[in-house]
C-alpha atoms as a PDB file:
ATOM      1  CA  UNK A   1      -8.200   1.157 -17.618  1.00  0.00           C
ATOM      2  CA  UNK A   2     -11.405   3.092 -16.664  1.00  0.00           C
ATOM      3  CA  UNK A   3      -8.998   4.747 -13.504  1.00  0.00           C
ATOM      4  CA  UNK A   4      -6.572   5.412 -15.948  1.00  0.00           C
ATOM      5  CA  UNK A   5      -8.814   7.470 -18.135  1.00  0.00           C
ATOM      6  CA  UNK A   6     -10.495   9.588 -15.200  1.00  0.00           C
ATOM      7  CA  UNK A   7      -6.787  10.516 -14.729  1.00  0.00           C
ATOM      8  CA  UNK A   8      -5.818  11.710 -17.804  1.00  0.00           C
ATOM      9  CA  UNK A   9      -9.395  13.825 -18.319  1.00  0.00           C
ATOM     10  CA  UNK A  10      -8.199  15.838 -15.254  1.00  0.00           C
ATOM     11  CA  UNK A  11      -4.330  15.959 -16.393  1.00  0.00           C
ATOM     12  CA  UNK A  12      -5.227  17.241 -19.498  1.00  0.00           C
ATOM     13  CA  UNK A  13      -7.320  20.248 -17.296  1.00  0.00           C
ATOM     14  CA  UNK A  14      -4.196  20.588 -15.274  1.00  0.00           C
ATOM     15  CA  UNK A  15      -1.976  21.262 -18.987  1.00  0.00           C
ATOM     16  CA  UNK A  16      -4.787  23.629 -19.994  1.00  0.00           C
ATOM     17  CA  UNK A  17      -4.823  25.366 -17.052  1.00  0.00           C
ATOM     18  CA  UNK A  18      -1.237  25.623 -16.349  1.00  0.00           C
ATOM     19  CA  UNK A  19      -1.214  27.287 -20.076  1.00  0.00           C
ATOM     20  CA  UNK A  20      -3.313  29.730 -19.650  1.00  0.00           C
ATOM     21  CA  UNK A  21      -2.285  30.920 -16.361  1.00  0.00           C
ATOM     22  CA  UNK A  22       1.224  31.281 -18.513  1.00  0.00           C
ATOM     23  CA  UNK A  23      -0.467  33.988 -20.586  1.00  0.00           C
ATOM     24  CA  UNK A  24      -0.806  36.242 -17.422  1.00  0.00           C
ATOM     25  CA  UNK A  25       2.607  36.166 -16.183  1.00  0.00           C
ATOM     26  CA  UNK A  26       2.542  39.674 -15.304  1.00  0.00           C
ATOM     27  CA  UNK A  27      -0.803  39.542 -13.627  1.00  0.00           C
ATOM     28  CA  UNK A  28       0.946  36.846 -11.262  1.00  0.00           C
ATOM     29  CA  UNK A  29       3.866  39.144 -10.018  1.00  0.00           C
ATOM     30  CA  UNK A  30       1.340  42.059  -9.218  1.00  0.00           C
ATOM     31  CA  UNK A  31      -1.178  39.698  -7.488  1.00  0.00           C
ATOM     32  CA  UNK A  32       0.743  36.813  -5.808  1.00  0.00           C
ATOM     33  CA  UNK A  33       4.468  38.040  -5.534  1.00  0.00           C
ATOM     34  CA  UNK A  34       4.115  41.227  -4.351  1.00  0.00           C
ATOM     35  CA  UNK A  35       1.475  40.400  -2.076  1.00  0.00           C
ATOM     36  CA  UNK A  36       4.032  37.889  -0.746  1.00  0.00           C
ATOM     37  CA  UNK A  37       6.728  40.452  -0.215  1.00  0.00           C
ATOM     38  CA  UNK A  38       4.378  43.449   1.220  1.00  0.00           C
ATOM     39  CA  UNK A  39       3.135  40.785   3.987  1.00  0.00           C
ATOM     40  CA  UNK A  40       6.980  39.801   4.760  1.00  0.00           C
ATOM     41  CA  UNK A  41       7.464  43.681   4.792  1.00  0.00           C
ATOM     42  CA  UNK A  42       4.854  44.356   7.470  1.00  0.00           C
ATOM     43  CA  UNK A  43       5.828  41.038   9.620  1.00  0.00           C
ATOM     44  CA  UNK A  44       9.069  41.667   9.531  1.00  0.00           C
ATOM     45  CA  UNK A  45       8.961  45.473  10.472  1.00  0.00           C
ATOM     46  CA  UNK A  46       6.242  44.556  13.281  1.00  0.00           C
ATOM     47  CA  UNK A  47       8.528  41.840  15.163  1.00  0.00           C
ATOM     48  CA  UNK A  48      11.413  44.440  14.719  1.00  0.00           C
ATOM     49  CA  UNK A  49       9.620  46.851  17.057  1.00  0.00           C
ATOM     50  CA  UNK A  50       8.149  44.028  19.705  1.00  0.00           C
ATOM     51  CA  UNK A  51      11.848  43.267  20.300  1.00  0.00           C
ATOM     52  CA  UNK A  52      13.261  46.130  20.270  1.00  0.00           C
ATOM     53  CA  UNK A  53      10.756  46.643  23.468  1.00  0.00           C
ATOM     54  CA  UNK A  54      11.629  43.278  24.886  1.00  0.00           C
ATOM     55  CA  UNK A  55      14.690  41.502  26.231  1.00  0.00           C
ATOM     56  CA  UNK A  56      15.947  40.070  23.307  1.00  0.00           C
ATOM     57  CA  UNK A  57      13.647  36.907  23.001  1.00  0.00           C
ATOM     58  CA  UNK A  58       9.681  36.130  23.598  1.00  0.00           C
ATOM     59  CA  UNK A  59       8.478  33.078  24.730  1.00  0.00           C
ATOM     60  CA  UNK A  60      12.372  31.575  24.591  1.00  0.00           C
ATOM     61  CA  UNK A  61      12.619  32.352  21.017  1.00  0.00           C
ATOM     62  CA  UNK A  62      15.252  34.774  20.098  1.00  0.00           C
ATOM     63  CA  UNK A  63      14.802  37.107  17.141  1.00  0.00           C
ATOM     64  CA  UNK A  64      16.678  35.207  14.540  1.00  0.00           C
ATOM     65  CA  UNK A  65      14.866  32.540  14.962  1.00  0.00           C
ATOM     66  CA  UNK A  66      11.338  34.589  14.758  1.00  0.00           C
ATOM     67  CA  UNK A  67      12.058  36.538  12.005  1.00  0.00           C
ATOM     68  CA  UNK A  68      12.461  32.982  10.370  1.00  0.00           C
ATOM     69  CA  UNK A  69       9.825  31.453  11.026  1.00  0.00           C
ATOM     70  CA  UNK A  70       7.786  35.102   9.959  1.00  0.00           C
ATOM     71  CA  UNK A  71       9.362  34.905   6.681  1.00  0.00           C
ATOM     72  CA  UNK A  72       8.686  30.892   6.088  1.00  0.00           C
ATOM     73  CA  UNK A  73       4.729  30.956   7.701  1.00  0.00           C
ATOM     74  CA  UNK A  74       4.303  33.982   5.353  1.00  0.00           C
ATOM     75  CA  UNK A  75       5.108  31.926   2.123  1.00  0.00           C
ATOM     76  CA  UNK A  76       3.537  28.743   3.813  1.00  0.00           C
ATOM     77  CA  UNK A  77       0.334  30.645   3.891  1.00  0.00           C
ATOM     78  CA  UNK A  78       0.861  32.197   0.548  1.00  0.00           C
ATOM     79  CA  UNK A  79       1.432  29.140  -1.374  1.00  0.00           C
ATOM     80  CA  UNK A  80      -2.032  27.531  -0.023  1.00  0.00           C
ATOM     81  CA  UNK A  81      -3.983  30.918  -1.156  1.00  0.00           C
ATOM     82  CA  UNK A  82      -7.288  30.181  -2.578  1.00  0.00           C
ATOM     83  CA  UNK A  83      -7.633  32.097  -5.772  1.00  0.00           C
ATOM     84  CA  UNK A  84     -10.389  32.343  -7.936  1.00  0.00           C
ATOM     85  CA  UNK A  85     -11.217  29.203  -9.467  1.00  0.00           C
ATOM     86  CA  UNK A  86     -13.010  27.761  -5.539  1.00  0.00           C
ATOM     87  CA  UNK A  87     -14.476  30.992  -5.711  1.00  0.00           C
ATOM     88  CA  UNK A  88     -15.727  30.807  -9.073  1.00  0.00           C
ATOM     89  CA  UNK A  89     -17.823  27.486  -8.646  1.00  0.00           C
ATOM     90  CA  UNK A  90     -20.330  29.320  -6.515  1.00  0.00           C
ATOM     91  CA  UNK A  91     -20.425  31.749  -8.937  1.00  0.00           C
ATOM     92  CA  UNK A  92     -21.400  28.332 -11.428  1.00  0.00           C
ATOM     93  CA  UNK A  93     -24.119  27.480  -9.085  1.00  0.00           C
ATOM     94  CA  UNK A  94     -25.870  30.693  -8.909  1.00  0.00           C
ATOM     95  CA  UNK A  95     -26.258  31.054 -12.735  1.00  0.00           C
ATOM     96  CA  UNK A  96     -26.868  27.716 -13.730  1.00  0.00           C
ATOM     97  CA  UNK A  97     -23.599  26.705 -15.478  1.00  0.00           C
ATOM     98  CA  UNK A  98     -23.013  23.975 -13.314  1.00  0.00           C
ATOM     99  CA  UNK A  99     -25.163  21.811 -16.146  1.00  0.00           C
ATOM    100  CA  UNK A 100     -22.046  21.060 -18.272  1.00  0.00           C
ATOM    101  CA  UNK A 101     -20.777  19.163 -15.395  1.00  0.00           C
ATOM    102  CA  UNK A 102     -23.311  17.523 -14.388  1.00  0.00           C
ATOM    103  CA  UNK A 103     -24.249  16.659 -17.944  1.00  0.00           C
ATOM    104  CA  UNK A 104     -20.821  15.054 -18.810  1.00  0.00           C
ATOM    105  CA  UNK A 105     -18.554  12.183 -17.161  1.00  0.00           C
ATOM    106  CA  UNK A 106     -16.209  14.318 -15.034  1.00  0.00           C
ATOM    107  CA  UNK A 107     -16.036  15.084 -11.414  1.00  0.00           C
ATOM    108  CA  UNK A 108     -16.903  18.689 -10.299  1.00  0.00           C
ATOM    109  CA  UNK A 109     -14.722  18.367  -6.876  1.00  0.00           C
ATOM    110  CA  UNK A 110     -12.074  16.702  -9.251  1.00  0.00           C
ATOM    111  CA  UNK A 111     -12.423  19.159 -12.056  1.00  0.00           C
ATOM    112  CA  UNK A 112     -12.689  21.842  -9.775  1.00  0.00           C
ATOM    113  CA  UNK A 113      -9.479  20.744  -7.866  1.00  0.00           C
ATOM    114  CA  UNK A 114      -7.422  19.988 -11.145  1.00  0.00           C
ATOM    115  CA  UNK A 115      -7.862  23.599 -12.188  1.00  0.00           C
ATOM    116  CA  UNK A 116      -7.131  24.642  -8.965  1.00  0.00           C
ATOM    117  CA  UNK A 117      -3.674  22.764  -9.143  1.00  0.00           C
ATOM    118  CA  UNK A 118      -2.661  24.864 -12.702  1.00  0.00           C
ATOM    119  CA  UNK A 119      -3.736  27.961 -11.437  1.00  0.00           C
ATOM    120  CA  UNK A 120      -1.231  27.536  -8.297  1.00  0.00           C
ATOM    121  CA  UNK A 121       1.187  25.821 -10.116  1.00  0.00           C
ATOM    122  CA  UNK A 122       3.144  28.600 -11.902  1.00  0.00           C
ATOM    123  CA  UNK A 123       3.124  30.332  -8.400  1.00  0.00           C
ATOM    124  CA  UNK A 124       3.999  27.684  -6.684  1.00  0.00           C
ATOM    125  CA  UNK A 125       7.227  26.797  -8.352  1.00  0.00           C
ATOM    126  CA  UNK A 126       8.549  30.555  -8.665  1.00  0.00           C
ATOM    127  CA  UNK A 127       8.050  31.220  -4.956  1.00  0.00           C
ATOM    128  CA  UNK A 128       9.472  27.931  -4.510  1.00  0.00           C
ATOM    129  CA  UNK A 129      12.546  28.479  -6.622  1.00  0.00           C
ATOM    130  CA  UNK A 130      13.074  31.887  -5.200  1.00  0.00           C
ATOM    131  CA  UNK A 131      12.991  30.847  -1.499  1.00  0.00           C
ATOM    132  CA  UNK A 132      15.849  27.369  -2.570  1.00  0.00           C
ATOM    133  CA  UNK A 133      17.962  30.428  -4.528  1.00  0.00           C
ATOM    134  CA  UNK A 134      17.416  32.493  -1.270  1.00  0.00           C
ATOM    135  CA  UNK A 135      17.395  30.238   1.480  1.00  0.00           C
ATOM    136  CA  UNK A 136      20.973  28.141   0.105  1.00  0.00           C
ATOM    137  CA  UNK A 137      23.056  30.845   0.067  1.00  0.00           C
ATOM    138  CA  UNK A 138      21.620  32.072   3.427  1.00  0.00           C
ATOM    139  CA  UNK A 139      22.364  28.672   5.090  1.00  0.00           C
ATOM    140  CA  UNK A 140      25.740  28.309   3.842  1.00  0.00           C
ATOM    141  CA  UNK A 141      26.757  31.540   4.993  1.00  0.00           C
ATOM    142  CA  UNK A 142      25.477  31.078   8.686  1.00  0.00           C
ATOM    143  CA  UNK A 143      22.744  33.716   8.218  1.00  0.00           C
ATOM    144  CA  UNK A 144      20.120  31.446   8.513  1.00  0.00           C
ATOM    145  CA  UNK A 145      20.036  27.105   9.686  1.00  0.00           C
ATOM    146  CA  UNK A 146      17.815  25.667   7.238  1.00  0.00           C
ATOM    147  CA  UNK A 147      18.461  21.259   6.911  1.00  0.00           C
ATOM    148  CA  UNK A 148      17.292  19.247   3.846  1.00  0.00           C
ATOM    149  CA  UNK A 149      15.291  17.278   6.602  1.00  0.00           C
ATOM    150  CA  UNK A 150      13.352  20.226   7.738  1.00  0.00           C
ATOM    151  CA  UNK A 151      12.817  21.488   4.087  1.00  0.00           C
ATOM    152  CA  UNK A 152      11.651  18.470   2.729  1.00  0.00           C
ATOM    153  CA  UNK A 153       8.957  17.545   5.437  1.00  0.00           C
ATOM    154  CA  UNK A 154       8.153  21.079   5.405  1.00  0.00           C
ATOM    155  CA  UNK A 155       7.085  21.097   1.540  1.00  0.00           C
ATOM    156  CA  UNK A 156       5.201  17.614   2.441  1.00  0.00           C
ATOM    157  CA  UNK A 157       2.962  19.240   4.811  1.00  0.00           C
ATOM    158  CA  UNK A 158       2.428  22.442   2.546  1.00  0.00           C
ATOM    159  CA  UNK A 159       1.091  19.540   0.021  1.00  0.00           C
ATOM    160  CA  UNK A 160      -1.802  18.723   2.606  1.00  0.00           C
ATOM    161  CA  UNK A 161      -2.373  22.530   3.616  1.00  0.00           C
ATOM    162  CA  UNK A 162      -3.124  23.230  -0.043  1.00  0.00           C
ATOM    163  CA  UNK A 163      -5.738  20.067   0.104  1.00  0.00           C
ATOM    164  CA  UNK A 164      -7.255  21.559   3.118  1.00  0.00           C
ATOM    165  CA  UNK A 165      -7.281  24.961   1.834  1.00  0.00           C
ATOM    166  CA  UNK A 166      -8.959  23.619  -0.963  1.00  0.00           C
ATOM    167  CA  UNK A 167     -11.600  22.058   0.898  1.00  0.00           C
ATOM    168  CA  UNK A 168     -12.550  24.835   2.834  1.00  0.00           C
ATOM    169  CA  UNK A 169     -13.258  26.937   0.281  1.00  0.00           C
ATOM    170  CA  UNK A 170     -15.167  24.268  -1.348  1.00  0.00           C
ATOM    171  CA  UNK A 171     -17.327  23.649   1.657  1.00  0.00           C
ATOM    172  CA  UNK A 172     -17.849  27.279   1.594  1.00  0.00           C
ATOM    173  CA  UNK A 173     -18.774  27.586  -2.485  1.00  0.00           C
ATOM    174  CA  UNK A 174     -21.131  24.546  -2.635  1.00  0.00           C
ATOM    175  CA  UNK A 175     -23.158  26.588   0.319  1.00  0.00           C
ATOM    176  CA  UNK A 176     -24.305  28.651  -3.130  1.00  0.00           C
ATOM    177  CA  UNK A 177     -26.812  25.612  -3.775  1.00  0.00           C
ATOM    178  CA  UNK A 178     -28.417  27.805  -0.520  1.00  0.00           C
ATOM    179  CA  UNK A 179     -27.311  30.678  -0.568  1.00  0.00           C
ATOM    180  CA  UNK A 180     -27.364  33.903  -3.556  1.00  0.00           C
ATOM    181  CA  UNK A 181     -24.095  35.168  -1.557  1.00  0.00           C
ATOM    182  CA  UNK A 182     -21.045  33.196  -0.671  1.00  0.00           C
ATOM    183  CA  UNK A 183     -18.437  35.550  -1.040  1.00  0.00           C
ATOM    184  CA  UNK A 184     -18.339  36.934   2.531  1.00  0.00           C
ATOM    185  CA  UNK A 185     -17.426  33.991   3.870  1.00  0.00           C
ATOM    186  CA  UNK A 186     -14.495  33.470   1.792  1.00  0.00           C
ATOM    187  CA  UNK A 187     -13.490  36.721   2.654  1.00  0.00           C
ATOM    188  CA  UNK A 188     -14.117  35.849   6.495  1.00  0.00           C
ATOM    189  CA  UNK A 189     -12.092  32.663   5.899  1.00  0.00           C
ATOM    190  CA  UNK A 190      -9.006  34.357   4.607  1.00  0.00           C
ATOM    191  CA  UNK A 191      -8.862  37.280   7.571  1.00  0.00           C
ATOM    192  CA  UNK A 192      -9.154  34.690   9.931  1.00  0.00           C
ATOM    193  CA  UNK A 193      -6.254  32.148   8.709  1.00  0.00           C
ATOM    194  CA  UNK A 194      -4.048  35.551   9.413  1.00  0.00           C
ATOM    195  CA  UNK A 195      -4.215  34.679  12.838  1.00  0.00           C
ATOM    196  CA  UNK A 196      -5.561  31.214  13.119  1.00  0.00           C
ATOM    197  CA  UNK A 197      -3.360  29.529  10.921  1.00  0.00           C
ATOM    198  CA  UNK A 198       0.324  30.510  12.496  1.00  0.00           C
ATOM    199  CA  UNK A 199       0.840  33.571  10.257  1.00  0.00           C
ATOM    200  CA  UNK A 200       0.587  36.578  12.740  1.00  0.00           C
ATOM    201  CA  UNK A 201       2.748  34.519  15.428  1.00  0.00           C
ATOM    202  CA  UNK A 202       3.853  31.232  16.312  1.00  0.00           C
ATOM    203  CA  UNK A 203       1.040  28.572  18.106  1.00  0.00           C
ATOM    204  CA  UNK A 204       3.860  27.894  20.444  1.00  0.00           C
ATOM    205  CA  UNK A 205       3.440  31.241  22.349  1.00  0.00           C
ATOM    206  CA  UNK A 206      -0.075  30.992  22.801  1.00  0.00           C
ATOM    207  CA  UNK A 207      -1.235  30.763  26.544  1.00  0.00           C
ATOM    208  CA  UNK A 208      -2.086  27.042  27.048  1.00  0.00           C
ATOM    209  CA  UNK A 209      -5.571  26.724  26.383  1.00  0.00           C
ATOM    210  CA  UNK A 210      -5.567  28.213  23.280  1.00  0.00           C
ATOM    211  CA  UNK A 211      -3.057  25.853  22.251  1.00  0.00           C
ATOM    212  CA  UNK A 212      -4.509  22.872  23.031  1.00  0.00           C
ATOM    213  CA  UNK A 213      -7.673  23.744  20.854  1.00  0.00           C
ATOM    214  CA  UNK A 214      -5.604  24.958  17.778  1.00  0.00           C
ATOM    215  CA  UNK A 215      -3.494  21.951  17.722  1.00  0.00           C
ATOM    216  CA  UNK A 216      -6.376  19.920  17.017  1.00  0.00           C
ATOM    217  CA  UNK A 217      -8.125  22.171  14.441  1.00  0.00           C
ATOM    218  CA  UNK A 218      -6.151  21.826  10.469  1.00  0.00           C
ATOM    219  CA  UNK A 219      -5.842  25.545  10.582  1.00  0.00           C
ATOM    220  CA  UNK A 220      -2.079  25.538  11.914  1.00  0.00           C
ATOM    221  CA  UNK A 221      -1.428  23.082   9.009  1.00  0.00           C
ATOM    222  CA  UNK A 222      -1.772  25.943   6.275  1.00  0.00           C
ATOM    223  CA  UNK A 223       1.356  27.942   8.396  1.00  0.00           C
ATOM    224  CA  UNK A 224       2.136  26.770  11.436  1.00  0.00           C
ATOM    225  CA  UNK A 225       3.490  23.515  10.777  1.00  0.00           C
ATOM    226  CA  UNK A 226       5.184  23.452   7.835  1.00  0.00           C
ATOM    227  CA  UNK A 227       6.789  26.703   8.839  1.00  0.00           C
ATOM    228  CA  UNK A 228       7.665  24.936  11.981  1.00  0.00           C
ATOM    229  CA  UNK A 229       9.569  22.260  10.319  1.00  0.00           C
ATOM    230  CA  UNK A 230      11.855  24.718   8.050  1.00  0.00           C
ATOM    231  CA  UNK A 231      12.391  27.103  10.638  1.00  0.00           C
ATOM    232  CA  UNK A 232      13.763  24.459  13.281  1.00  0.00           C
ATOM    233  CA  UNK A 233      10.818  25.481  15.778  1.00  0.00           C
ATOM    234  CA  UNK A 234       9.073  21.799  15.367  1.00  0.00           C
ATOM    235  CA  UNK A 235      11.449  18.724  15.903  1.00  0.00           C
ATOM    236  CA  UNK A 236      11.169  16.085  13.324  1.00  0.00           C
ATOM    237  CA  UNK A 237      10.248  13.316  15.396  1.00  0.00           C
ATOM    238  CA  UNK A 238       6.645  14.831  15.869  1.00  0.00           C
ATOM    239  CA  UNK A 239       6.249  14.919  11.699  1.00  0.00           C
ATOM    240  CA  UNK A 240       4.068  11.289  12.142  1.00  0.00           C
ATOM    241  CA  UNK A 241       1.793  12.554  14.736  1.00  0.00           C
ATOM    242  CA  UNK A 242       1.356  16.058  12.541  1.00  0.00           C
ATOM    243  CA  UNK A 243       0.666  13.899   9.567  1.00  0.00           C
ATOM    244  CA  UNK A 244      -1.839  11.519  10.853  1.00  0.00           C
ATOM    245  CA  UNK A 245      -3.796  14.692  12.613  1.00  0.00           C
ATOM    246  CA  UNK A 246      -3.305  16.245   8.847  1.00  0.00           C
ATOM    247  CA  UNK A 247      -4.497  13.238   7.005  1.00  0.00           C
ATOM    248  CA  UNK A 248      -7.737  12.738   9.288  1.00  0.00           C
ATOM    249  CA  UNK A 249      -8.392  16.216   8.914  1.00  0.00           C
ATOM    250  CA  UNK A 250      -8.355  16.049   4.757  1.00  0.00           C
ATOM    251  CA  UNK A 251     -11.120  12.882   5.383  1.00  0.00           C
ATOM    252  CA  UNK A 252     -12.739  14.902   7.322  1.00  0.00           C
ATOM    253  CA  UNK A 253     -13.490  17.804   5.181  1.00  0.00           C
ATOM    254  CA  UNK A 254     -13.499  15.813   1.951  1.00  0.00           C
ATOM    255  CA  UNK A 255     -16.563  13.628   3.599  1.00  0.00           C
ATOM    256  CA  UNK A 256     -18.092  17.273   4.633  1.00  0.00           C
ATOM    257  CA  UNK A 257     -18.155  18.608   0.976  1.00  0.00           C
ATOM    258  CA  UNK A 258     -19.297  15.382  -0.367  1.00  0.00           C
ATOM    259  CA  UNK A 259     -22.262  15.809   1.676  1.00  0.00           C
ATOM    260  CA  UNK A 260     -22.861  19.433   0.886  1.00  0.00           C
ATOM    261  CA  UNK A 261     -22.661  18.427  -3.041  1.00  0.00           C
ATOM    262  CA  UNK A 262     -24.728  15.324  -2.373  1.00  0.00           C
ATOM    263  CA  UNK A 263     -27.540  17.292  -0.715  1.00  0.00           C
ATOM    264  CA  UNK A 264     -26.914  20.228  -3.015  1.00  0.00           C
ATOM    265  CA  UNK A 265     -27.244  18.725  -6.449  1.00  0.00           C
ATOM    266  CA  UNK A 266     -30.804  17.430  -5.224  1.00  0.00           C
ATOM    267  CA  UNK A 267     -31.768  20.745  -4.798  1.00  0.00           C
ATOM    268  CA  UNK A 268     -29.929  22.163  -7.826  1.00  0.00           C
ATOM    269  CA  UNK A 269     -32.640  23.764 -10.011  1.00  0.00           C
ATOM    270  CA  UNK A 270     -30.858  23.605 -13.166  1.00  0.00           C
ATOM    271  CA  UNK A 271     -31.832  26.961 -14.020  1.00  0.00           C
ATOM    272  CA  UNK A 272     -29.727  28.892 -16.867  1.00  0.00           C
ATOM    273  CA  UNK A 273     -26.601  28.280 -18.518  1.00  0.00           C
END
């Protein structure tokens, strides 16, 4: 009974928040959908001109198959963006709001992560829906090969980059309890998932020893990966092996901002709000 009440207190933050982010509909297509489309734009136009100076394929990948995975690592990564709300609880430490939490029977992580849920959640599902209405057609009429397999493993894994992405920036707000400034880092984080996470280019081309330290980081789990999967790049039998490295890697990071709260809240000076 008691679990089943913690649930619904962070369901019913969920409904709020999903409502509210309803109210800014507008704000979402200028922030999160055109930002999606501008960075397809660029990739697209970019691996354009590296093969139209190459042979026809890099690394034994042939253009079609590229520009696919571009287009599906591009709304991998966009659908795990960190928006405000992991931003904001840095913000809650620094002026002393972060009372009403710890004053009341709630979770911050959990609260934190709830809201986080309903402000990607109307994002989420349009981008979602657009790419099925897009990527059907495209498949039944041979321009692209997209299977339900692929698809469906795909949107599994995008479920534990937006955990990890999560987590990161979480690791990176609760450094407030230390810090005055936190949002260079965040900033830091996000340039560097261009690259790190499978956006820019596929791990798979990577000279070898690169590789074998990015496939054990969870970076290539925010693009990468699932992009992988949908674009045919990744076979399915490796989907166990990506999902145990994925799940030790959420354990890991949740036990690393556990401790950084832990420590933190000893410290907190409960200052203001």
């Amino acid at each position: 009974m008691t679990s089943l009440y913690a649930l619904k207190k962070y369901q019913a933050v969920v409904r709020v928040g999903i409502s509210k982010s309803m109210e800014y509909r507008t704000n979402f297509i200028s922030n999160s959908f055109l930002w999606l489309v501008i960075t397809v734009f660029v990739q697209v136009c970019l691996w354009q001109a590296v093969y139209a100076s190459s042979d026809g394929q890099i690394a034994g990948s042939p253009k079609s198959q590229m520009m696919l995975y571009i287009i599906c690592a591009s709304i991998c990564l966009s659908l795990t963006y960190s928006g405000k709300i992991e931003r904001q609880a840095a913000e809650e430490i620094r002026n002393g709001e972060l009372n009403k939490y710890l004053l009341k029977p709630i979770s911050h992580l959990l609260y934190t992560f709830s809201a986080s849920i309903a402000d990607r959640a109307f994002a989420f599902s349009f981008i979602v829906l657009l790419s099925v209405a897009i990527g059907i057609p495209a498949t039944l009429s041979g321009t692209i090969t997209l299977t339900l397999s692929g698809s469906l493993i795909a949107l599994g894994f995008v479920l534990f980059a937006v955990i990890l992405r999560f987590l990161m920036s979480m690791i990176i707000s609760y450094l407030a309890f230390w810090m005055d400034e936190t949002w260079t880092f965040h900033v830091v984080l996000d340039i560097s998932l261009w690259f790190l996470s499978g956006m820019m280019l596929p791990m798979s081309i990577l000279p070898a020893p690169v590789k074998q330290v990015t496939d054990i980081l969870p970076f290539q789990y925010l693009a990468y990966i699932p992009a992988g999967f949908l674009s045919g790049q990744l076979p399915i039998s490796s989907a166990f092996g990506f999902a145990g490295i994925g799940a030790s890697w959420i354990l890991i990071l949740y036990g690393i901002t556990l401790f950084i709260w832990r420590r933190g809240v000893i410290k907190f000076g409960a200052y203001g709000g």
